[in-house]
PDB file of N, CA and C in Angstrom:
ATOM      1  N   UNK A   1      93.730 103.708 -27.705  1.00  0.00           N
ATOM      2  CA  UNK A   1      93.922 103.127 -26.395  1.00  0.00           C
ATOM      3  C   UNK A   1      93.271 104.028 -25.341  1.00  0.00           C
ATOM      4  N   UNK A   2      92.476 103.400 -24.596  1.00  0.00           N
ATOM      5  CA  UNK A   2      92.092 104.246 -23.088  1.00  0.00           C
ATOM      6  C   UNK A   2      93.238 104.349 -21.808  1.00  0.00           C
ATOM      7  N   UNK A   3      92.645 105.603 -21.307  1.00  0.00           N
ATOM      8  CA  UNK A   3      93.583 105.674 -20.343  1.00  0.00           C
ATOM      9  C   UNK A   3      92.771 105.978 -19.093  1.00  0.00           C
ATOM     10  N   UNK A   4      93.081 105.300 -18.084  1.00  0.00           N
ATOM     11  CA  UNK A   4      92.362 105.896 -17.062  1.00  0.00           C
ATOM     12  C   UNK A   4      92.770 107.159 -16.152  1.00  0.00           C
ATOM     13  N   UNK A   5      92.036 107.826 -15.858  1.00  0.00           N
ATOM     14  CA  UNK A   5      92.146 108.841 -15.246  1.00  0.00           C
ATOM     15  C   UNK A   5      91.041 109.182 -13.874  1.00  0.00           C
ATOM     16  N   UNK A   6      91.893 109.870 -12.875  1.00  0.00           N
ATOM     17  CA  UNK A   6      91.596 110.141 -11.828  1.00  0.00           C
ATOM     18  C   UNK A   6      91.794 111.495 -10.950  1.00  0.00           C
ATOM     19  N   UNK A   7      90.524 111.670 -10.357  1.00  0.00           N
ATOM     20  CA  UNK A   7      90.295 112.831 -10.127  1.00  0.00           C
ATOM     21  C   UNK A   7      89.333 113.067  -9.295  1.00  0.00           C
ATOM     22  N   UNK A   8      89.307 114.348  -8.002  1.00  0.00           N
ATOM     23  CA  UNK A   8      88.870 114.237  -7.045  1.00  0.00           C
ATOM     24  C   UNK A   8      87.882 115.405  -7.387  1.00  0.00           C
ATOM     25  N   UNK A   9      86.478 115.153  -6.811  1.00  0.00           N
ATOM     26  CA  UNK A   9      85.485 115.955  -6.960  1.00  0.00           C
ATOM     27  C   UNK A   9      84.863 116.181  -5.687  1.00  0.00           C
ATOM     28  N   UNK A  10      83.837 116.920  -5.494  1.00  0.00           N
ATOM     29  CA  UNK A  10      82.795 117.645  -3.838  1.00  0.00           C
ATOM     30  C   UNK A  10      82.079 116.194  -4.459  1.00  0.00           C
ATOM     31  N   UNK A  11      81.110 115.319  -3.139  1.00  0.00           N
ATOM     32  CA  UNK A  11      80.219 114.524  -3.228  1.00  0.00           C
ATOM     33  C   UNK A  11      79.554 115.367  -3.881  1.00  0.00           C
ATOM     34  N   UNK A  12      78.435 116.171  -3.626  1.00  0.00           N
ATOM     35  CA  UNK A  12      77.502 116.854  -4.296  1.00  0.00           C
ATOM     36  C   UNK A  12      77.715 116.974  -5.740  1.00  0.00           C
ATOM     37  N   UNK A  13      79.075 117.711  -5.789  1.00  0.00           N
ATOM     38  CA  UNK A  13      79.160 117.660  -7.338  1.00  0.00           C
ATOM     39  C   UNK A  13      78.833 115.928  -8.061  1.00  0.00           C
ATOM     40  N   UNK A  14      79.799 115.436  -7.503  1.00  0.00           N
ATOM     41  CA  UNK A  14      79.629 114.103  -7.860  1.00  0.00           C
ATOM     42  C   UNK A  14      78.066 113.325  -8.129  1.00  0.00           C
ATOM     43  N   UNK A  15      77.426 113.072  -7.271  1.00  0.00           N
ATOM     44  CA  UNK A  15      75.825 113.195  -7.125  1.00  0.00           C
ATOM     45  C   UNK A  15      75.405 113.599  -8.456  1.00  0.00           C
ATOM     46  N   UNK A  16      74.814 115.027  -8.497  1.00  0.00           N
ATOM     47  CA  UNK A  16      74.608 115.802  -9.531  1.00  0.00           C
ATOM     48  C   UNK A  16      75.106 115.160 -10.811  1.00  0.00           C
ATOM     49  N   UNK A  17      76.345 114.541 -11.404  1.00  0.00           N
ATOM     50  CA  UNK A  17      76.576 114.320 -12.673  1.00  0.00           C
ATOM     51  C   UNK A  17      76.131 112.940 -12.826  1.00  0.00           C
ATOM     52  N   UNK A  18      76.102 112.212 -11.614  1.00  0.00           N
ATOM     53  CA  UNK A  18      76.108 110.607 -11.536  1.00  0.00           C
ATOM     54  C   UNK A  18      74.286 110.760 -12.409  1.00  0.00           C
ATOM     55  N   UNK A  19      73.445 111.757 -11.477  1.00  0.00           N
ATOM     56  CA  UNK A  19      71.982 111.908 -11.737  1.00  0.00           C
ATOM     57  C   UNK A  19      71.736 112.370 -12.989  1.00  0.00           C
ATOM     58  N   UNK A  20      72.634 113.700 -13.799  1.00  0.00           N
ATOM     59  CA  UNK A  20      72.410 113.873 -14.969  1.00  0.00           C
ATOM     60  C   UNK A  20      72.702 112.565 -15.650  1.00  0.00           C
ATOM     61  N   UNK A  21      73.439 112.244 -15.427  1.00  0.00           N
ATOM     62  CA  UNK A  21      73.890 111.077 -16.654  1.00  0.00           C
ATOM     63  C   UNK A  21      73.257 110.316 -16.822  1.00  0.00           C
ATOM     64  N   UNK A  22      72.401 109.495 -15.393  1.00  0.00           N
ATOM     65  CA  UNK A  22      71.240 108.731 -15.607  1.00  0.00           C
ATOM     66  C   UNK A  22      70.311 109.044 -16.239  1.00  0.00           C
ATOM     67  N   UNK A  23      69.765 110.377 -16.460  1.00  0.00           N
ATOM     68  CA  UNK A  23      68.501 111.134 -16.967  1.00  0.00           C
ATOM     69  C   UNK A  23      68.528 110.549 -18.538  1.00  0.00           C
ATOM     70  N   UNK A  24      70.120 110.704 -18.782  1.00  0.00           N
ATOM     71  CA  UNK A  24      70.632 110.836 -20.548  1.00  0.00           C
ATOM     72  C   UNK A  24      71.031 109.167 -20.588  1.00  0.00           C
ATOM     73  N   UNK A  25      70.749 108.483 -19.751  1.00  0.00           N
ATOM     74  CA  UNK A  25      70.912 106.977 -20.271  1.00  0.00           C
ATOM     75  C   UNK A  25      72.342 106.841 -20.325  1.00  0.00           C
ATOM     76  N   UNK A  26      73.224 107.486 -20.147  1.00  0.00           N
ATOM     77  CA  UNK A  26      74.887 107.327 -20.014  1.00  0.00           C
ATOM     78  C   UNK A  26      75.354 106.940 -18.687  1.00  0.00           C
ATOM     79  N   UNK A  27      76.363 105.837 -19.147  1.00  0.00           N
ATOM     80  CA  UNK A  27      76.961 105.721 -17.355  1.00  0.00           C
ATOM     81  C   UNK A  27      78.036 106.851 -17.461  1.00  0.00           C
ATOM     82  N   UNK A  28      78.367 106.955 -16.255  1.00  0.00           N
ATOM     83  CA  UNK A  28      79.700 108.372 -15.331  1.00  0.00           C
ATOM     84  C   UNK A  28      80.374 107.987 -16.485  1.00  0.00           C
ATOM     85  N   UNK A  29      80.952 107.500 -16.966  1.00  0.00           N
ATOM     86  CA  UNK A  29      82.278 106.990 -17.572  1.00  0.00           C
ATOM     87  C   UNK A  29      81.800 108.358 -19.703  1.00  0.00           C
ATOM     88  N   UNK A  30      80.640 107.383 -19.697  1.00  0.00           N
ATOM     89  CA  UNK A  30      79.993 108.244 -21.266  1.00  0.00           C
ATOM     90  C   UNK A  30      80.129 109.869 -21.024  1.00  0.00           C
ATOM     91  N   UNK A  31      79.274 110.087 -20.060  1.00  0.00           N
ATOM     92  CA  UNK A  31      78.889 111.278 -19.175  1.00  0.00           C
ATOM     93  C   UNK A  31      80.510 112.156 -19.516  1.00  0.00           C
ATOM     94  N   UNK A  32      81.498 111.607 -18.746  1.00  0.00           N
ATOM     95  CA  UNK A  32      82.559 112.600 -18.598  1.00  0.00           C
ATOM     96  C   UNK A  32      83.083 112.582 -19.991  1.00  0.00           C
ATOM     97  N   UNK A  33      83.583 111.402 -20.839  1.00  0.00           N
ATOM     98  CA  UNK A  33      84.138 112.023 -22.258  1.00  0.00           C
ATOM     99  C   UNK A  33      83.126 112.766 -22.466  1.00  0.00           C
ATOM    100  N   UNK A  34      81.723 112.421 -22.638  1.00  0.00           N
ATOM    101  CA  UNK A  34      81.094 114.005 -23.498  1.00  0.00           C
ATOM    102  C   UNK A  34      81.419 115.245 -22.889  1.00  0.00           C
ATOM    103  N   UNK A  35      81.501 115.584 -21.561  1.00  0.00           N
ATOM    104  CA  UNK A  35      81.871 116.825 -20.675  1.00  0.00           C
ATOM    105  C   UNK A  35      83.506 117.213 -21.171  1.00  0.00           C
ATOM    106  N   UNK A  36      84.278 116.089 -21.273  1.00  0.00           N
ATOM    107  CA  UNK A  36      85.629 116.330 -21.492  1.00  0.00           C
ATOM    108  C   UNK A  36      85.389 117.074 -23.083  1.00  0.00           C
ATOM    109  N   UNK A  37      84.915 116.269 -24.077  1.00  0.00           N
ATOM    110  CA  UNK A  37      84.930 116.772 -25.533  1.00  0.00           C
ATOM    111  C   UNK A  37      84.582 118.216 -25.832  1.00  0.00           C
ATOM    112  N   UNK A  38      83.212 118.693 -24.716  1.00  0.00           N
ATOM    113  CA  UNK A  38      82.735 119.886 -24.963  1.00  0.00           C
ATOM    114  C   UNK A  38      83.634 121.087 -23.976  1.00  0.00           C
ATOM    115  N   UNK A  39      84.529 120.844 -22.885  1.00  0.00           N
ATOM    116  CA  UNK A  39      85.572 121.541 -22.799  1.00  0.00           C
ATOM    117  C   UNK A  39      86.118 121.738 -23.617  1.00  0.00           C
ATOM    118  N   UNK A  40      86.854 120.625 -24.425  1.00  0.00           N
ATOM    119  CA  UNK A  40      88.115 120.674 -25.354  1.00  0.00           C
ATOM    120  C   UNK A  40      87.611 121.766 -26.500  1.00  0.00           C
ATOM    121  N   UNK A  41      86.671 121.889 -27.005  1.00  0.00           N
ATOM    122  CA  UNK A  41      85.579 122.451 -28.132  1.00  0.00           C
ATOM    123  C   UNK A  41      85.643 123.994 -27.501  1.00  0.00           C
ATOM    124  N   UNK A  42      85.080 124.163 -26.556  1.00  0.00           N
ATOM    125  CA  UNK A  42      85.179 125.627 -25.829  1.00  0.00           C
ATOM    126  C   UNK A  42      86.575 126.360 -25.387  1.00  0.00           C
ATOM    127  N   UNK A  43      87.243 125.501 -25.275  1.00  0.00           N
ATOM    128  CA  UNK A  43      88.721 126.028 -25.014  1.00  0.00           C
ATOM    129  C   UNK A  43      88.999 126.352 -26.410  1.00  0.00           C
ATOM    130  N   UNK A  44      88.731 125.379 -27.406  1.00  0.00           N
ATOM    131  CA  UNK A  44      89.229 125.882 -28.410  1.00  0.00           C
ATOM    132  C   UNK A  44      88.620 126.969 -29.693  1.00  0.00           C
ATOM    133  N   UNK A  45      87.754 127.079 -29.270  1.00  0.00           N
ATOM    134  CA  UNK A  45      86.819 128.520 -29.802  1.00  0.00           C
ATOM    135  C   UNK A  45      86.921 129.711 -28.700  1.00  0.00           C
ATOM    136  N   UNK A  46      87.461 129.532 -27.689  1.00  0.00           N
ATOM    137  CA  UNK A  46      87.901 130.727 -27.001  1.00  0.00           C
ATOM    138  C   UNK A  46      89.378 130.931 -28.071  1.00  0.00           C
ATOM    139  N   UNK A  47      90.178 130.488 -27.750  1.00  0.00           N
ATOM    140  CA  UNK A  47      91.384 130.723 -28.030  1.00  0.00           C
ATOM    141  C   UNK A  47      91.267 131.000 -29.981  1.00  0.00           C
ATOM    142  N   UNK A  48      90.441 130.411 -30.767  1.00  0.00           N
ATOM    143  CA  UNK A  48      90.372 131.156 -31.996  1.00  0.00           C
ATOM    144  C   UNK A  48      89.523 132.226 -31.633  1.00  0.00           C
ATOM    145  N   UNK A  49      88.405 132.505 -30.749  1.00  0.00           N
ATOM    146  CA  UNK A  49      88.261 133.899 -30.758  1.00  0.00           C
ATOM    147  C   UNK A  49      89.519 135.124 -30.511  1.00  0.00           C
ATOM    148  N   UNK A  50      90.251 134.526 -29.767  1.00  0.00           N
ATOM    149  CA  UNK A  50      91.699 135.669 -28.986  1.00  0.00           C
ATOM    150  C   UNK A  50      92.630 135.353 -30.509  1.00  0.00           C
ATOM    151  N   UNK A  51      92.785 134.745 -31.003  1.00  0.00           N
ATOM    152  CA  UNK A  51      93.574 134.633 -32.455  1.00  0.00           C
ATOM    153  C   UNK A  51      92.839 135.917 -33.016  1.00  0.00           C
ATOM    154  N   UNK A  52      91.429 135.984 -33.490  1.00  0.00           N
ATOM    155  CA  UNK A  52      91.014 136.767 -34.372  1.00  0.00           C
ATOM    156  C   UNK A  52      90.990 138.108 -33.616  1.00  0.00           C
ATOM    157  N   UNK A  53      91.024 138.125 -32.551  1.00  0.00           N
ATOM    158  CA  UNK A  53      91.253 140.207 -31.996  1.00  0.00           C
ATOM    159  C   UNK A  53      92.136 140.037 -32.145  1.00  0.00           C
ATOM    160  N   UNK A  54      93.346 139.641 -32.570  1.00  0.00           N
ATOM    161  CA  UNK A  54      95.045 139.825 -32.832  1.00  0.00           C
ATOM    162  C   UNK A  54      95.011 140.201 -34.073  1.00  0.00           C
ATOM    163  N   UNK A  55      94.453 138.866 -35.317  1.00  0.00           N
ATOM    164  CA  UNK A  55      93.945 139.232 -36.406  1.00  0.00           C
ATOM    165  C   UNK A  55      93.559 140.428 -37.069  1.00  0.00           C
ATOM    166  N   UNK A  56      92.562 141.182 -36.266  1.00  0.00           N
ATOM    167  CA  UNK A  56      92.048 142.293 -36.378  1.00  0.00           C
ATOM    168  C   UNK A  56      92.851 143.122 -36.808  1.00  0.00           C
ATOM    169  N   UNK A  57      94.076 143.127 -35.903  1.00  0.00           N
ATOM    170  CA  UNK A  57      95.191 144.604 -36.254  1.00  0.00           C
ATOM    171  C   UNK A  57      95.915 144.155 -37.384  1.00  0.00           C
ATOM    172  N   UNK A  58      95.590 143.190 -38.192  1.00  0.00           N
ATOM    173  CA  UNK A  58      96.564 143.356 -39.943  1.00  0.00           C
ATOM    174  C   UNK A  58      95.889 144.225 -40.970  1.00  0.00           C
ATOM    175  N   UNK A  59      96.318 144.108 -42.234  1.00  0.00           N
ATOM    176  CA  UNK A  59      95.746 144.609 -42.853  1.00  0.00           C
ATOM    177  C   UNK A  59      94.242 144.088 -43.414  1.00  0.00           C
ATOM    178  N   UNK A  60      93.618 144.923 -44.315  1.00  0.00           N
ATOM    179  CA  UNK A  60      92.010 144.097 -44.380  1.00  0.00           C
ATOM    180  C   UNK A  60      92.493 143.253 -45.177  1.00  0.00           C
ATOM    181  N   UNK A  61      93.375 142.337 -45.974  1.00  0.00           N
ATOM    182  CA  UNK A  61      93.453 141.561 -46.908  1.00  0.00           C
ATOM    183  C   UNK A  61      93.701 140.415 -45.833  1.00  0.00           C
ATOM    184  N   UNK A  62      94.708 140.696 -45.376  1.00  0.00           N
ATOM    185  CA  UNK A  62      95.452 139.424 -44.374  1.00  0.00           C
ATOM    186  C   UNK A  62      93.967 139.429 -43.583  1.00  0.00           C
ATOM    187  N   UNK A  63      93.356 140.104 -43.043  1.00  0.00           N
ATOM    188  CA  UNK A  63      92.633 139.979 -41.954  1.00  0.00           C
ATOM    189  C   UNK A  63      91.164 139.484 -42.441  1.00  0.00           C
ATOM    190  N   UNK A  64      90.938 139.289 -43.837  1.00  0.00           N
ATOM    191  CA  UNK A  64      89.819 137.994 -44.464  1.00  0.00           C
ATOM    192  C   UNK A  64      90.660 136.487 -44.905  1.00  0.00           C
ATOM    193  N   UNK A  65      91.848 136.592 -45.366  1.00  0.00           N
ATOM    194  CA  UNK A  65      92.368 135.558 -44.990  1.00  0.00           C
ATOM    195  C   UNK A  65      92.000 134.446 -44.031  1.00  0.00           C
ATOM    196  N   UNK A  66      92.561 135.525 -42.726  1.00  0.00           N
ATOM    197  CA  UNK A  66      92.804 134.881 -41.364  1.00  0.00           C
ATOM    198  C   UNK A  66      91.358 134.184 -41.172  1.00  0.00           C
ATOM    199  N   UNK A  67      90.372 135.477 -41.065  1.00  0.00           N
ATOM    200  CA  UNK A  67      88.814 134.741 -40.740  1.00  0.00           C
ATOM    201  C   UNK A  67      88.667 134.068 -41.620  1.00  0.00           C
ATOM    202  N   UNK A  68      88.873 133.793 -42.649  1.00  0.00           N
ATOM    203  CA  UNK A  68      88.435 132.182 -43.335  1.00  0.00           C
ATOM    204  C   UNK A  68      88.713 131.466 -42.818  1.00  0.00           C
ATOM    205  N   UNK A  69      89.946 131.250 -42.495  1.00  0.00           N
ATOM    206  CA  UNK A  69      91.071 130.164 -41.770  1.00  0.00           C
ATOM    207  C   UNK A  69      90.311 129.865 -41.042  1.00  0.00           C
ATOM    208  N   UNK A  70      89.674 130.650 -39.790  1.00  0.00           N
ATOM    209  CA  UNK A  70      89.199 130.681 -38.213  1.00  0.00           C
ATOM    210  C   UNK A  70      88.088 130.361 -38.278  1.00  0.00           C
ATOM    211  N   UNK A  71      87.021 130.825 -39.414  1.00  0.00           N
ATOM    212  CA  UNK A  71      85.642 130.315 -39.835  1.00  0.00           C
ATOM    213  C   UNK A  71      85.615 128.354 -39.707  1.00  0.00           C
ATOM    214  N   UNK A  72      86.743 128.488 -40.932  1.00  0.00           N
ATOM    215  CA  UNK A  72      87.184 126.748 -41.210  1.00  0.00           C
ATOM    216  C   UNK A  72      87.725 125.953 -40.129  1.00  0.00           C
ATOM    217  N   UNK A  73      87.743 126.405 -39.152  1.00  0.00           N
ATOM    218  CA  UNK A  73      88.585 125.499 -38.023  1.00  0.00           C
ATOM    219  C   UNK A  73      87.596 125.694 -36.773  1.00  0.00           C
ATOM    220  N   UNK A  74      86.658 126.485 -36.736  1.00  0.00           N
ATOM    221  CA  UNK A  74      85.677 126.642 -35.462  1.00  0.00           C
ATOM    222  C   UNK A  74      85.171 125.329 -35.254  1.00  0.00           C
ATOM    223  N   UNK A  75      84.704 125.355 -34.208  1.00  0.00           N
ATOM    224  CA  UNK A  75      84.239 123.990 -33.624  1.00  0.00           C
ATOM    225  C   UNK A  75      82.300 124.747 -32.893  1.00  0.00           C
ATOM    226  N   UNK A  76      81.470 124.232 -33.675  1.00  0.00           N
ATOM    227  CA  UNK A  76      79.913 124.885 -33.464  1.00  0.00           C
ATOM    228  C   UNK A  76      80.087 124.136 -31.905  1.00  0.00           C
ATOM    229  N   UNK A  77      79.338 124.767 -30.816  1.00  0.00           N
ATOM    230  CA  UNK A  77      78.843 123.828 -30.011  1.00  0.00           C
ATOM    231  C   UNK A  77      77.685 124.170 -29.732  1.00  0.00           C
ATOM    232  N   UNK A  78      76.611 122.762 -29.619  1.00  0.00           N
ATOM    233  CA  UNK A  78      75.640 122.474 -29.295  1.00  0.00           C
ATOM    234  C   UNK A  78      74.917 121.558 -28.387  1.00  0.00           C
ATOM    235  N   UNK A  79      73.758 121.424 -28.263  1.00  0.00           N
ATOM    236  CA  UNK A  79      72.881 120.965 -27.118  1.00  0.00           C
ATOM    237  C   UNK A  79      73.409 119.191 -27.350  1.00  0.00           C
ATOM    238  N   UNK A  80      73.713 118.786 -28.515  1.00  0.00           N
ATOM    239  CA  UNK A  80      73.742 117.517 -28.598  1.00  0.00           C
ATOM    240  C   UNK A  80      75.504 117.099 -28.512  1.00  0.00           C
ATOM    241  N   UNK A  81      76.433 117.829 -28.664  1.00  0.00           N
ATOM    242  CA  UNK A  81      77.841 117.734 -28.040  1.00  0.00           C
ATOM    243  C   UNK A  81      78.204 117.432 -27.229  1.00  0.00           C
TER     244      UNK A  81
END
Protein backbone atom coordinates (compact mmCIF):
# COMPACT_ATOMS: atom_id res chain seq x y z
CA UNK A 1 0.00 0.00 0.00
CA UNK A 2 1.22 3.69 -0.68
CA UNK A 3 1.20 6.27 1.59
CA UNK A 4 1.36 9.72 0.97
CA UNK A 5 3.65 11.87 2.45
CA UNK A 6 4.38 15.45 2.97
CA UNK A 7 6.99 17.65 3.38
CA UNK A 8 8.30 21.08 3.17
CA UNK A 9 11.38 21.97 1.15
CA UNK A 10 13.54 25.69 0.00
CA UNK A 11 12.00 26.39 -3.73
CA UNK A 12 15.50 26.10 -4.98
CA UNK A 13 15.97 22.92 -3.45
CA UNK A 14 12.79 21.92 -4.90
CA UNK A 15 13.71 23.22 -8.55
CA UNK A 16 16.98 21.38 -8.51
CA UNK A 17 15.36 17.79 -7.88
CA UNK A 18 12.19 18.56 -10.04
CA UNK A 19 15.33 19.25 -12.94
CA UNK A 20 17.42 16.24 -11.90
CA UNK A 21 14.63 14.01 -12.21
CA UNK A 22 13.70 15.24 -15.56
CA UNK A 23 17.34 14.67 -16.83
CA UNK A 24 16.73 10.76 -15.51
CA UNK A 25 13.24 10.54 -17.19
CA UNK A 26 11.57 10.12 -13.58
CA UNK A 27 8.70 12.16 -12.35
CA UNK A 28 9.26 13.96 -8.46
CA UNK A 29 7.26 11.15 -7.17
CA UNK A 30 10.13 8.09 -8.86
CA UNK A 31 12.86 10.68 -8.07
CA UNK A 32 12.12 10.73 -4.20
CA UNK A 33 11.55 6.81 -3.49
CA UNK A 34 14.95 6.37 -5.22
CA UNK A 35 16.45 9.31 -2.86
CA UNK A 36 14.37 7.78 0.04
CA UNK A 37 15.85 4.01 -0.74
CA UNK A 38 19.46 5.31 -0.99
CA UNK A 39 19.10 7.11 2.49
CA UNK A 40 17.62 4.06 3.98
CA UNK A 41 20.88 2.00 2.43
CA UNK A 42 23.36 4.69 3.92
CA UNK A 43 21.84 4.90 7.24
CA UNK A 44 22.11 1.47 7.27
CA UNK A 45 25.79 0.84 6.40
CA UNK A 46 26.63 3.64 8.71
CA UNK A 47 25.14 2.01 11.60
CA UNK A 48 26.75 -1.64 10.56
CA UNK A 49 29.88 0.26 10.26
CA UNK A 50 29.40 1.58 14.27
CA UNK A 51 28.26 -2.26 15.02
CA UNK A 52 31.68 -3.43 13.71
CA UNK A 53 34.07 -0.76 15.89
CA UNK A 54 32.07 -2.30 18.86
CA UNK A 55 32.76 -5.66 17.27
CA UNK A 56 36.29 -4.95 17.19
CA UNK A 57 36.73 -5.12 21.07
CA UNK A 58 35.69 -9.12 21.25
CA UNK A 59 37.71 -11.67 20.90
CA UNK A 60 39.36 -12.55 17.29
CA UNK A 61 36.97 -15.57 17.00
CA UNK A 62 33.70 -13.70 17.88
CA UNK A 63 35.08 -10.77 15.98
CA UNK A 64 35.21 -12.94 12.32
CA UNK A 65 32.00 -14.19 13.22
CA UNK A 66 30.52 -10.80 13.61
CA UNK A 67 32.21 -9.49 10.18
CA UNK A 68 30.69 -12.25 8.31
CA UNK A 69 27.40 -11.43 9.70
CA UNK A 70 28.08 -7.56 8.71
CA UNK A 71 29.78 -8.55 5.31
CA UNK A 72 26.25 -10.57 4.70
CA UNK A 73 23.90 -7.85 5.58
CA UNK A 74 25.80 -4.70 3.92
CA UNK A 75 23.88 -2.95 1.52
CA UNK A 76 26.70 -1.92 -1.72
CA UNK A 77 25.66 1.53 -2.83
CA UNK A 78 25.92 2.65 -6.19
CA UNK A 79 25.54 5.09 -9.11
CA UNK A 80 22.46 3.10 -10.25
CA UNK A 81 20.56 2.94 -6.58
Amino acid sequence: MATLMNFRVDDDLRERFTEAAETKHQTPSEAMRDALLLYIKRVRNEQLREASERIRTLGKEDEEDAMRWIEAHSVVLSDDD
